[in-house]
C-alpha atoms as a PDB file:
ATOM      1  CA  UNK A   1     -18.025  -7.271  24.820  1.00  0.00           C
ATOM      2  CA  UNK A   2     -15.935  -4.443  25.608  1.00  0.00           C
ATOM      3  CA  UNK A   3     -13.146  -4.794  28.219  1.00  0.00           C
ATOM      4  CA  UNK A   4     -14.019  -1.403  29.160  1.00  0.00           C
ATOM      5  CA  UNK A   5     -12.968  -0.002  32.888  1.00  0.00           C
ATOM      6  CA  UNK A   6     -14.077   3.498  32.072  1.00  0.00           C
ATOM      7  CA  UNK A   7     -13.288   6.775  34.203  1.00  0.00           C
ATOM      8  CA  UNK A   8     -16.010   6.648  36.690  1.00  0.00           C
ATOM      9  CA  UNK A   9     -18.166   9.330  35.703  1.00  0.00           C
ATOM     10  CA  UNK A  10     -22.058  10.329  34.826  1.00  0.00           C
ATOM     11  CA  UNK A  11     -22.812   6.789  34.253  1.00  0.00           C
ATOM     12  CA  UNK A  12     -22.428   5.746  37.506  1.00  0.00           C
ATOM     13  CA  UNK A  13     -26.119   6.230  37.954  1.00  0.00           C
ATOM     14  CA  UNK A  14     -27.397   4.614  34.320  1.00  0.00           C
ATOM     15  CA  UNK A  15     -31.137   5.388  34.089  1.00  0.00           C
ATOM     16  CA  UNK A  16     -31.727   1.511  33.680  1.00  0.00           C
ATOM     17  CA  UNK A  17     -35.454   1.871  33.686  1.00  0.00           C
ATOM     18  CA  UNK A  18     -37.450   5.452  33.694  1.00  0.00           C
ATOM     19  CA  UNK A  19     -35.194   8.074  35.536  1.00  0.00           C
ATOM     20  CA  UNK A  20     -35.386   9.691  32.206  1.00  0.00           C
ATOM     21  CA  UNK A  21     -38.887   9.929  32.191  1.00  0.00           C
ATOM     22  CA  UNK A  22     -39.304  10.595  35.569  1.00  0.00           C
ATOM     23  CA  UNK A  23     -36.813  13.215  35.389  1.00  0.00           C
ATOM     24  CA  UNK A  24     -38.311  14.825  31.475  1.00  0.00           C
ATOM     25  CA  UNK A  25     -40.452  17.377  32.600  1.00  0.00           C
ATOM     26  CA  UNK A  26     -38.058  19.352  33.585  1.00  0.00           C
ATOM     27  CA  UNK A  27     -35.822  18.909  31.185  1.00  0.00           C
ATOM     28  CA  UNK A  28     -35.288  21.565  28.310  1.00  0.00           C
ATOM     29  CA  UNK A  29     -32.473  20.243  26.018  1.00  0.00           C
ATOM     30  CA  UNK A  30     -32.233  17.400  23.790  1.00  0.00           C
ATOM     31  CA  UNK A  31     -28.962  16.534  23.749  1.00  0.00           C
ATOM     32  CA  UNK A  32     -27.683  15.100  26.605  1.00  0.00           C
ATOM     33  CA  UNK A  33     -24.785  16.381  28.394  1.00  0.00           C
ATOM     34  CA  UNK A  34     -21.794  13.996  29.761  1.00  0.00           C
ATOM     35  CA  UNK A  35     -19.915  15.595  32.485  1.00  0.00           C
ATOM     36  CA  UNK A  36     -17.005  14.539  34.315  1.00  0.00           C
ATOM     37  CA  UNK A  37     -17.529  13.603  37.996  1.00  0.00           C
ATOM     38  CA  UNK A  38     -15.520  11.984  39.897  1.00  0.00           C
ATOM     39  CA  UNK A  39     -16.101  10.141  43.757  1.00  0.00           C
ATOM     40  CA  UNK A  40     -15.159  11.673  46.922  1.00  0.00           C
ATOM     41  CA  UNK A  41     -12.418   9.621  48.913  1.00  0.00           C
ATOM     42  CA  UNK A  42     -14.851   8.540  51.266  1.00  0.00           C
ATOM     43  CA  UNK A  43     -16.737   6.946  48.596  1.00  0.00           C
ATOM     44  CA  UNK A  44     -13.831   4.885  46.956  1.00  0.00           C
ATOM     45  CA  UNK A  45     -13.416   3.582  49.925  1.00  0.00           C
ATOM     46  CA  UNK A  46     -17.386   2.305  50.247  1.00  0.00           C
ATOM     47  CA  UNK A  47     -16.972   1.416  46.497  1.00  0.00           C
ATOM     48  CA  UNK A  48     -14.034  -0.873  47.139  1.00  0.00           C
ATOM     49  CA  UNK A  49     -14.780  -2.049  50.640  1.00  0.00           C
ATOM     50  CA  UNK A  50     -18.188  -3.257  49.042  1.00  0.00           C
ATOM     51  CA  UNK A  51     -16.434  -4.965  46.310  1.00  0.00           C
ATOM     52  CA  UNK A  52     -14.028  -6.717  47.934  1.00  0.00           C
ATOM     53  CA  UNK A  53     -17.202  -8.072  50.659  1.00  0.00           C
ATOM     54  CA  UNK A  54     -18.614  -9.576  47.500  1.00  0.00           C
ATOM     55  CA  UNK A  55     -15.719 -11.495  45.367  1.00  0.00           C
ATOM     56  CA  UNK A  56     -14.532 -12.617  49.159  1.00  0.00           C
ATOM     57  CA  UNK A  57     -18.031 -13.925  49.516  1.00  0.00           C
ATOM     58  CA  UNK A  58     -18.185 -15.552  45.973  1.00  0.00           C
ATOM     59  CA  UNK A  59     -15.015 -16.901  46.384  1.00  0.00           C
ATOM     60  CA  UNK A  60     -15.869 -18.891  49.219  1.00  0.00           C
ATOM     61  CA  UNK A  61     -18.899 -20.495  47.332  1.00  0.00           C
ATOM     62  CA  UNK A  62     -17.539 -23.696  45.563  1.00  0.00           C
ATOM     63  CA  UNK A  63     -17.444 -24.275  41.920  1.00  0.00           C
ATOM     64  CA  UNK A  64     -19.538 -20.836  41.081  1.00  0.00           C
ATOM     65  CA  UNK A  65     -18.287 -18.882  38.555  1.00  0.00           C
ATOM     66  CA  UNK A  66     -21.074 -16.728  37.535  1.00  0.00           C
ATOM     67  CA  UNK A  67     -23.771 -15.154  39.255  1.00  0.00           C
ATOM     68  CA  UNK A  68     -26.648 -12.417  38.276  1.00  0.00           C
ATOM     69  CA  UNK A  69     -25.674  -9.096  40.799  1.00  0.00           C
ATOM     70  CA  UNK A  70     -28.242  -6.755  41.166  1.00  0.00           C
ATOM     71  CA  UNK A  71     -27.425  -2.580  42.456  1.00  0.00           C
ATOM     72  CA  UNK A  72     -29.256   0.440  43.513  1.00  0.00           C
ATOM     73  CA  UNK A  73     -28.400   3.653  41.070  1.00  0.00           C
ATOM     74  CA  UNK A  74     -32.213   5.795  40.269  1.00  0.00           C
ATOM     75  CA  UNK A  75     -34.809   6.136  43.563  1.00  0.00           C
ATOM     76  CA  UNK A  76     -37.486   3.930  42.286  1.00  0.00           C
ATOM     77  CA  UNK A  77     -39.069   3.120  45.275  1.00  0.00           C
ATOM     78  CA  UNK A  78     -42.394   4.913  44.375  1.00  0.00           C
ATOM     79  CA  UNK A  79     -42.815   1.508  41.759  1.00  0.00           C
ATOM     80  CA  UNK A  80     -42.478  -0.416  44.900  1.00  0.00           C
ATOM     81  CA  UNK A  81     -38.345  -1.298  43.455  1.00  0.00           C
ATOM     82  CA  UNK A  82     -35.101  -1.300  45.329  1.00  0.00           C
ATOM     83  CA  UNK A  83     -32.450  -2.604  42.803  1.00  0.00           C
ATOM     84  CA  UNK A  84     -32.146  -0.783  39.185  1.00  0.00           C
ATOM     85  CA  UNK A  85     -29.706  -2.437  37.232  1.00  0.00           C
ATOM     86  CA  UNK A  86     -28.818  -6.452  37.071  1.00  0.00           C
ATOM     87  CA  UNK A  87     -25.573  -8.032  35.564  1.00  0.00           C
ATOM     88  CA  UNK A  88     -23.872 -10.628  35.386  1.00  0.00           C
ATOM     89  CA  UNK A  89     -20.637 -11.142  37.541  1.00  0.00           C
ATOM     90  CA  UNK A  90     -18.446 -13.526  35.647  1.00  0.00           C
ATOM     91  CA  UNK A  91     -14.983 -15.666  37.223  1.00  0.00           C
ATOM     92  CA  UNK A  92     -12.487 -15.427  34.715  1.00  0.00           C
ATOM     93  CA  UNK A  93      -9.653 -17.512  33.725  1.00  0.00           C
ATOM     94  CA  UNK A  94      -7.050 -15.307  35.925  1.00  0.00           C
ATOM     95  CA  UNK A  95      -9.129 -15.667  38.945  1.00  0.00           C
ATOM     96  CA  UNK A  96     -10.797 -12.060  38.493  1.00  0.00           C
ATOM     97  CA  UNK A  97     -14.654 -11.216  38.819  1.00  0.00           C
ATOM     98  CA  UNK A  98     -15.746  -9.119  36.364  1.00  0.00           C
ATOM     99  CA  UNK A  99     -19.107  -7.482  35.136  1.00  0.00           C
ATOM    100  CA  UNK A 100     -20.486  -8.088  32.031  1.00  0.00           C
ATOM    101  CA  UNK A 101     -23.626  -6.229  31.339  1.00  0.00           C
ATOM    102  CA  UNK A 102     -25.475  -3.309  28.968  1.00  0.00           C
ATOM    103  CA  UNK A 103     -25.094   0.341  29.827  1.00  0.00           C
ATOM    104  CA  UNK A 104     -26.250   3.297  27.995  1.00  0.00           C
ATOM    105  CA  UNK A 105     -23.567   5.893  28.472  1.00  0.00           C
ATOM    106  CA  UNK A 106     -24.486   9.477  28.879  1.00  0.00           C
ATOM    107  CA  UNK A 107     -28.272   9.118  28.161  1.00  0.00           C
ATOM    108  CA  UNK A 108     -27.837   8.556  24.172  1.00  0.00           C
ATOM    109  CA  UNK A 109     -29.912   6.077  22.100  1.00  0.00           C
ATOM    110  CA  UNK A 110     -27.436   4.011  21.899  1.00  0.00           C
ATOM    111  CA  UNK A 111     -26.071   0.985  24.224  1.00  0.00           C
ATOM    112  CA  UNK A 112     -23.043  -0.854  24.262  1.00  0.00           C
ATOM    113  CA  UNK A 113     -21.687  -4.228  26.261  1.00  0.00           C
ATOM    114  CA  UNK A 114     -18.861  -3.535  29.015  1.00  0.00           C
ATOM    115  CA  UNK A 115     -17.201  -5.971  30.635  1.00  0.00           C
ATOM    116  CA  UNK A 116     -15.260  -4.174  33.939  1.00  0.00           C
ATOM    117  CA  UNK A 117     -13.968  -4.882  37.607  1.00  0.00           C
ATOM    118  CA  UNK A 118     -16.454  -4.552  40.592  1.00  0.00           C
ATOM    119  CA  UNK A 119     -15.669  -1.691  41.794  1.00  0.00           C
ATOM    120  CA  UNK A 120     -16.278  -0.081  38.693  1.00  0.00           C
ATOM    121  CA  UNK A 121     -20.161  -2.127  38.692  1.00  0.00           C
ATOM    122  CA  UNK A 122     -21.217  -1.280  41.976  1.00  0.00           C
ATOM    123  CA  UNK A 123     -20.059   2.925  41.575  1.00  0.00           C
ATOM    124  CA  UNK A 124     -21.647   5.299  44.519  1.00  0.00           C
ATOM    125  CA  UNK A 125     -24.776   2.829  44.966  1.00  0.00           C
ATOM    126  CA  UNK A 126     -22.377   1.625  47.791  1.00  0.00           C
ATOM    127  CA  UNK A 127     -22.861   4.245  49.549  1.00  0.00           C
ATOM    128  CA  UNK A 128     -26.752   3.584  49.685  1.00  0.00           C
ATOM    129  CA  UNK A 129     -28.112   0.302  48.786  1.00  0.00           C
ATOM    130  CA  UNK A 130     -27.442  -3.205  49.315  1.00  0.00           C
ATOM    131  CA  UNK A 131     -26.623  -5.618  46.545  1.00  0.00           C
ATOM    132  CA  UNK A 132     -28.718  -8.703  45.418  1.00  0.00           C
ATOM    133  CA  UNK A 133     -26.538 -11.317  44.243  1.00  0.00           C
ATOM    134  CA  UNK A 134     -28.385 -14.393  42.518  1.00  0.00           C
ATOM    135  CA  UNK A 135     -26.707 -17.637  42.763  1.00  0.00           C
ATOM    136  CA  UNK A 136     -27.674 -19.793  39.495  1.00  0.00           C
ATOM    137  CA  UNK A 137     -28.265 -23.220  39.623  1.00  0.00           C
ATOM    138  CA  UNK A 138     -25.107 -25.839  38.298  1.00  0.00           C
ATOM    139  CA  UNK A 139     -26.724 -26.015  35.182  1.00  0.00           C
ATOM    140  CA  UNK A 140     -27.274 -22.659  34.125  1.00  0.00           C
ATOM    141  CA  UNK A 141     -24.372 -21.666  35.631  1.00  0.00           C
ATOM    142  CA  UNK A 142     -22.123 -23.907  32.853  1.00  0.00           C
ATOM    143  CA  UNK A 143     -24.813 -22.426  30.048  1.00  0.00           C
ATOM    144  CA  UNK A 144     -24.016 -19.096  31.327  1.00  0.00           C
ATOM    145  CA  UNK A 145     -20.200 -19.123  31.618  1.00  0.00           C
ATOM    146  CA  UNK A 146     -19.908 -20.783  28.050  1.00  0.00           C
ATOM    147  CA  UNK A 147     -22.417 -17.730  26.676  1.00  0.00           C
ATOM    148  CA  UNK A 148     -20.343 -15.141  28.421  1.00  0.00           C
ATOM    149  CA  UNK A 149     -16.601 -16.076  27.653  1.00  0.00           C
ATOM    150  CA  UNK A 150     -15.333 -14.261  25.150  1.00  0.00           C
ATOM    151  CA  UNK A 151     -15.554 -14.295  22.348  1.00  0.00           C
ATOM    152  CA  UNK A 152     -19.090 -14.401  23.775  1.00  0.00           C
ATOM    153  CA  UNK A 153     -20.795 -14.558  19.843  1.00  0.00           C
ATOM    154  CA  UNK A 154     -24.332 -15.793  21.328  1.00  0.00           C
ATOM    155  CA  UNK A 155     -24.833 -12.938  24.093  1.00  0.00           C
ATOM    156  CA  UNK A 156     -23.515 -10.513  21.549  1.00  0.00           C
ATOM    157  CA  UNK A 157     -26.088 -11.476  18.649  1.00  0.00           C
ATOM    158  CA  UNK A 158     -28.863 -10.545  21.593  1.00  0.00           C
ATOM    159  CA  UNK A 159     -28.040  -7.499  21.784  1.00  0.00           C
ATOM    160  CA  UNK A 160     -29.832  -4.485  20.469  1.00  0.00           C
ATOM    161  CA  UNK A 161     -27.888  -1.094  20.381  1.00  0.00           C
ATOM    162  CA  UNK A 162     -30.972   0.733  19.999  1.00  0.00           C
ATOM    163  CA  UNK A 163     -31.848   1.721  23.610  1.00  0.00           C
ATOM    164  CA  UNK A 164     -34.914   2.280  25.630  1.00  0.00           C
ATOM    165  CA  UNK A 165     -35.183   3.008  29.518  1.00  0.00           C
ATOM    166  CA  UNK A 166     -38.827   1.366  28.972  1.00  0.00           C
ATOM    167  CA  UNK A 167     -38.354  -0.835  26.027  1.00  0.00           C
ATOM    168  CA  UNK A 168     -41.317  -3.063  25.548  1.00  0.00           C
ATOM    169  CA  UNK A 169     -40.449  -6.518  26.041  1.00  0.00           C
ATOM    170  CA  UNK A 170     -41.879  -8.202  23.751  1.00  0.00           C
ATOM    171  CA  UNK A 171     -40.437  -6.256  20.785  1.00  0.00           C
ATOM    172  CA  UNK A 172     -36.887  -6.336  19.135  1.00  0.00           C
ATOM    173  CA  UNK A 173     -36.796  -2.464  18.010  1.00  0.00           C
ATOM    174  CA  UNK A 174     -35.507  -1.238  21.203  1.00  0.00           C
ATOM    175  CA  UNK A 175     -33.715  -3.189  24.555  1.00  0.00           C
ATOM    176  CA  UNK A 176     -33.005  -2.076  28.046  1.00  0.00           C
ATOM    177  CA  UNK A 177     -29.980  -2.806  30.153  1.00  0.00           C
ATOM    178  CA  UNK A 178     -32.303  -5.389  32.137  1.00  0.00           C
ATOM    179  CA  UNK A 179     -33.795  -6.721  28.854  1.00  0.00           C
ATOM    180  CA  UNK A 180     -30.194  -8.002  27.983  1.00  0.00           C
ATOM    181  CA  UNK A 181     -29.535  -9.658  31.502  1.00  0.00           C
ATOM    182  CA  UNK A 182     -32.970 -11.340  31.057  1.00  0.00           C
ATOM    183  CA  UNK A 183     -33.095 -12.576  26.887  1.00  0.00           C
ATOM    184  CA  UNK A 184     -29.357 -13.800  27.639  1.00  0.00           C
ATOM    185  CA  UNK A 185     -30.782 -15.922  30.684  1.00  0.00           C
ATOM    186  CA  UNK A 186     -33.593 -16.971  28.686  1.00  0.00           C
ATOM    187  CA  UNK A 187     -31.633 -18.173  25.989  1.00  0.00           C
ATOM    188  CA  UNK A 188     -29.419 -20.430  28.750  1.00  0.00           C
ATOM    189  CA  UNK A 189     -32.455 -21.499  29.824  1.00  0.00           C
ATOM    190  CA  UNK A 190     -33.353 -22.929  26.734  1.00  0.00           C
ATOM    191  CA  UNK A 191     -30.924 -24.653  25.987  1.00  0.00           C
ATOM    192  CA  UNK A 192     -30.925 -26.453  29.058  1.00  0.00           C
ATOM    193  CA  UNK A 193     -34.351 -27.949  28.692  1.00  0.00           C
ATOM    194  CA  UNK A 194     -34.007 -29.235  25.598  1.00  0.00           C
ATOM    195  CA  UNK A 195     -30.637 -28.146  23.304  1.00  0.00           C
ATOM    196  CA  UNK A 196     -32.856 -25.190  22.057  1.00  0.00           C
ATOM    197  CA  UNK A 197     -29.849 -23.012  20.514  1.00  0.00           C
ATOM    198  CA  UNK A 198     -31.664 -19.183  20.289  1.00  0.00           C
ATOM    199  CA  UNK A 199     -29.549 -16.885  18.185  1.00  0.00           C
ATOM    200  CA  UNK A 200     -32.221 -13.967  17.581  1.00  0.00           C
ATOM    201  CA  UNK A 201     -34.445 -11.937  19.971  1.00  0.00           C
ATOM    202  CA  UNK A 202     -37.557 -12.838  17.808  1.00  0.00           C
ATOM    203  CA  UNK A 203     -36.713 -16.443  19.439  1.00  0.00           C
ATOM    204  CA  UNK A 204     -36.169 -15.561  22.661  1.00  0.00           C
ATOM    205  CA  UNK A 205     -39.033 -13.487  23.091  1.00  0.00           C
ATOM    206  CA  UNK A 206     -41.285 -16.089  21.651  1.00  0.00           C
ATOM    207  CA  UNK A 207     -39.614 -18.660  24.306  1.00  0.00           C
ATOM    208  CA  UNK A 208     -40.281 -16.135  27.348  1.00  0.00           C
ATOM    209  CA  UNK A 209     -44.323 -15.783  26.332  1.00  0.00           C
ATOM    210  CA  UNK A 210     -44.601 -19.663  25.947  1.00  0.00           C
ATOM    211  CA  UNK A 211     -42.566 -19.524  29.472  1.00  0.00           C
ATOM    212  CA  UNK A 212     -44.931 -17.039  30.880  1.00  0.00           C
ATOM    213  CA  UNK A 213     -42.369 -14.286  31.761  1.00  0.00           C
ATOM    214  CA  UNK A 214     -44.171 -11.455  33.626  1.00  0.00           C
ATOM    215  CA  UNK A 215     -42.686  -7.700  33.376  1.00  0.00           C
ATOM    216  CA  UNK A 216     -43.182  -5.256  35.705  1.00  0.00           C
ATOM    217  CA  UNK A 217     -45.812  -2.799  34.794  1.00  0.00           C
ATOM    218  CA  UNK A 218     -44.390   0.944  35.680  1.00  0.00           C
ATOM    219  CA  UNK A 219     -47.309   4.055  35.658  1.00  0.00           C
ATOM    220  CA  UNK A 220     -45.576   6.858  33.729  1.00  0.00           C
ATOM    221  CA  UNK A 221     -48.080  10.286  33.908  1.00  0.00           C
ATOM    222  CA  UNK A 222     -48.557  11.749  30.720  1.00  0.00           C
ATOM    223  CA  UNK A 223     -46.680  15.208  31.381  1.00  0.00           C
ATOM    224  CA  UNK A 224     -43.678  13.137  31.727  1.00  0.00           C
ATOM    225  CA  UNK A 225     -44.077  11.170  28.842  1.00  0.00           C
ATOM    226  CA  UNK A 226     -44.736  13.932  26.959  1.00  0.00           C
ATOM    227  CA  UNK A 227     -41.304  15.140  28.179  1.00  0.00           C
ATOM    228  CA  UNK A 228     -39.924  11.895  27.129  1.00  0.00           C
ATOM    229  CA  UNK A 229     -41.082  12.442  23.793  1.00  0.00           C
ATOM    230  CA  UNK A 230     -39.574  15.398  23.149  1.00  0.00           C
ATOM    231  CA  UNK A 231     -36.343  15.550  25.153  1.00  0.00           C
ATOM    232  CA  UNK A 232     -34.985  12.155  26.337  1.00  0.00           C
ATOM    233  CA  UNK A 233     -33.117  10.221  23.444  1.00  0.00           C
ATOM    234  CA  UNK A 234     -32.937   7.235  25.518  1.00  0.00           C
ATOM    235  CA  UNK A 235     -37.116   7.028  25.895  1.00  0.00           C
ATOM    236  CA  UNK A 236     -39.103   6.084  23.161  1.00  0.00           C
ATOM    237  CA  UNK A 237     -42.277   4.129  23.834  1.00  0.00           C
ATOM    238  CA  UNK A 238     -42.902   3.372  20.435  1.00  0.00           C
ATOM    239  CA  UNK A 239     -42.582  -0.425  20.530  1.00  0.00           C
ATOM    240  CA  UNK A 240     -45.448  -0.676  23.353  1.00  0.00           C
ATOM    241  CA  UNK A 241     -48.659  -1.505  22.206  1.00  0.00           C
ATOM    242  CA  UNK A 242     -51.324   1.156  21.801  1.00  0.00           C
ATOM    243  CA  UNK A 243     -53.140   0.294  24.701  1.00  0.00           C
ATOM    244  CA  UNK A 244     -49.960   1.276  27.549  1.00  0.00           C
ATOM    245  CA  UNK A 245     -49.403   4.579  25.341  1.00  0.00           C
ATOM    246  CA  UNK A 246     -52.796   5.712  26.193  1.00  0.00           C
ATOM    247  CA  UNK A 247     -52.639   3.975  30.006  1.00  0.00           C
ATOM    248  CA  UNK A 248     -49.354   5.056  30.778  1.00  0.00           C
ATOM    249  CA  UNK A 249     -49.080   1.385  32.299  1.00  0.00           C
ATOM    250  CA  UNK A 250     -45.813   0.285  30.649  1.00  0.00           C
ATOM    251  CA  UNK A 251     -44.683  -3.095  30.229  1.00  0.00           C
ATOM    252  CA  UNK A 252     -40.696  -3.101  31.413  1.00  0.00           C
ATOM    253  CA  UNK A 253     -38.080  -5.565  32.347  1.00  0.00           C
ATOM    254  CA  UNK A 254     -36.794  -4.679  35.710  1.00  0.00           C
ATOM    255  CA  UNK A 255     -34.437  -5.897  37.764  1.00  0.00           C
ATOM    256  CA  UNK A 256     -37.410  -7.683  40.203  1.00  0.00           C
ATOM    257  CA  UNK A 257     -39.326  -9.674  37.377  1.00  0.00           C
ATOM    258  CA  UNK A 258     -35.805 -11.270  36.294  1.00  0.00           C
ATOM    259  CA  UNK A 259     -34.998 -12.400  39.754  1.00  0.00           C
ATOM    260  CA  UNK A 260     -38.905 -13.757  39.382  1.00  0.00           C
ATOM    261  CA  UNK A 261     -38.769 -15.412  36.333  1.00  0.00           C
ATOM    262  CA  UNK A 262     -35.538 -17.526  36.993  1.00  0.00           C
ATOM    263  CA  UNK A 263     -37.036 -18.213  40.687  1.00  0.00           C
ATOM    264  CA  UNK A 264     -40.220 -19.444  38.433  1.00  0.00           C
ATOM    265  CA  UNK A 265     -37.668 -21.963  36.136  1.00  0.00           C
ATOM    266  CA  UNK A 266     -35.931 -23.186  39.146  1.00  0.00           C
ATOM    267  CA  UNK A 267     -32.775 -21.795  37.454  1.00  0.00           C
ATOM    268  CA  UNK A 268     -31.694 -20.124  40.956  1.00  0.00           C
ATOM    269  CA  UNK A 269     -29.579 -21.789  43.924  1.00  0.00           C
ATOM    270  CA  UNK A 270     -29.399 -19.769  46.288  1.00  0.00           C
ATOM    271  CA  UNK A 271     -29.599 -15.432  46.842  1.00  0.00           C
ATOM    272  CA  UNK A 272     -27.005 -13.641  48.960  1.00  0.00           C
ATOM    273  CA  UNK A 273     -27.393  -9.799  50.107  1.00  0.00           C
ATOM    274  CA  UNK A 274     -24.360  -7.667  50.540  1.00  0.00           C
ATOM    275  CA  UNK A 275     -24.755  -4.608  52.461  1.00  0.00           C
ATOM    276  CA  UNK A 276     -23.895  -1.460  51.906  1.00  0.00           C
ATOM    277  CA  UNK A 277     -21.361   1.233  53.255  1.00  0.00           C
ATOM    278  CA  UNK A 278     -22.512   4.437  54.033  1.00  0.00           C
ATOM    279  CA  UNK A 279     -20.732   7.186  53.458  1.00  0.00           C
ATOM    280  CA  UNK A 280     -21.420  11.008  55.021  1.00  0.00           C
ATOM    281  CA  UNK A 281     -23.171  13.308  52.910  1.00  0.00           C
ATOM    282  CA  UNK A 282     -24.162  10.547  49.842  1.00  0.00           C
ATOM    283  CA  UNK A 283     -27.571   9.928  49.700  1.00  0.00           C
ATOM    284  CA  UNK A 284     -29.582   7.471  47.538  1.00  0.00           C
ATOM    285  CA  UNK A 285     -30.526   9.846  43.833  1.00  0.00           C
ATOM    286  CA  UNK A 286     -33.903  10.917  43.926  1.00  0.00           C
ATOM    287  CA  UNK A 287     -36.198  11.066  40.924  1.00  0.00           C
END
């Protein structure tokens, strides 16, 4: 994973699940653009003052070194969800909590890991919507630290560059930011029931359907997947089965159905909210 603390620009809102689609029908280029754009003061100071609430917080907790951290970004509260993007928050040897999760910079078709300081994580969402910090159990938290220290070759070999906002997930062509947070979890998971060592996503997909994983299932009208289809690199429904094409009832990993499924494997301790900071004139994104 990239030890990437990146100028804090366009991706401070990654569409983690369907912004792109939502957004396609008006859209009438197909290359995205990537444009510089940079916080107000007033919104560093939410950014930070929401960061430092949440390490202080973690600190305090004994002997946890890793949670899952869930943030606002897209308005996706027509689907009924608050929190778009999950990652992991990881302790490191010099005392510093990090973020380690996928991101798909600039709307491309690609993804890469990052690995970067709070701060950096939690961007302008401060400003709007409360964080959802998961608190795994003992266990998983010692499968999950030993997965995510670098040189991290386990988490890495899940991970798909090619990138879908509604990646099916049950299929290894494409992954979503969640999709990461949730095959990396799965793959902890395993391991602590019975030394199960996953090293594919064929493997860890076939663990979640014997495990009964649920995904969200997201209602996408056809004039914006037809936008999708022609204008959004980062949207391709091809991997669903023929059956949600022609529904429009797509099966995605969001940042609710992880929460969910490790609630469902007792692999959770405890949840902690962290509120948010408002700031004057910053309003949650709309669609």
């Amino acid at each position: 994973m990239d030890d990437a603390r990146p100028a804090l620009i366009n991706r401070l809102y990654p569409a983690v699940l369907c912004a792109a689609l939502l957004a396609s029908a008006g859209i009438a280029q197909a290359e995205p653009q990537c444009v510089e754009r940079y916080p107000t003061p007033a919104a560093l100071a939410s950014m930070f003052d929401v960061a430092l609430a949440t390490t202080e917080r973690l600190d305090a907790l004994e002997d946890v070194d890793v949670v899952l951290i869930a943030r606002g970004g897209q308005d996706l509260s027509k689907y009924g969800l608050r929190h778009s993007h999950v990652a992991f928050l990881l302790r490191e040897d010099d005392g510093q909590w990090r973020a380690v999760h996928l991101l798909n910079p600039c709307k491309t078709a690609d993804s890469q890991l990052f690995r970067e300081g709070v701060a950096t994580f939690i961007g302008e969402t401060s400003a709007h919507t409360d964080l959802r910090i998961g608190v795994p159990s003992p266990a998983l938290r010692t499968a999950l630290k030993a997965m995510l220290t670098k040189p991290a070759i386990q988490a890495r070999a899940l991970h798909e560059a090619r990138y879908s906002v509604v990646a099916y997930p049950f299929s290894t062509e494409y992954q979503n930011s969640n999709q990461w947070v949730l095959e990396v979890l799965a793959a902890a998971l395993a391991q602590i029931e019975d030394d199960t060592l996953i090293v594919n996503r064929s493997q860890v997909q076939a663990w979640l359907k014997q495990h009964q994983y649920r995904p969200s299932t997201l209602h996408i009208g056809v004039a914006k997947r037809l936008g999708a289809r022609f204008f959004v690199p980062n949207a391709a429904v091809t991997d669903h089965p023929a059956s949600e094409r022609i529904s429009g009832n797509y099966s995605v990993v969001t940042v609710e159905s992880v929460f969910d499924f490790v609630q469902q494997q007792k692999g959770l301790q405890m949840e902690l909210p962290i509120a948010h900071v408002p700031v004057q004139g910053i309003t949650a994104p709309k669609p």
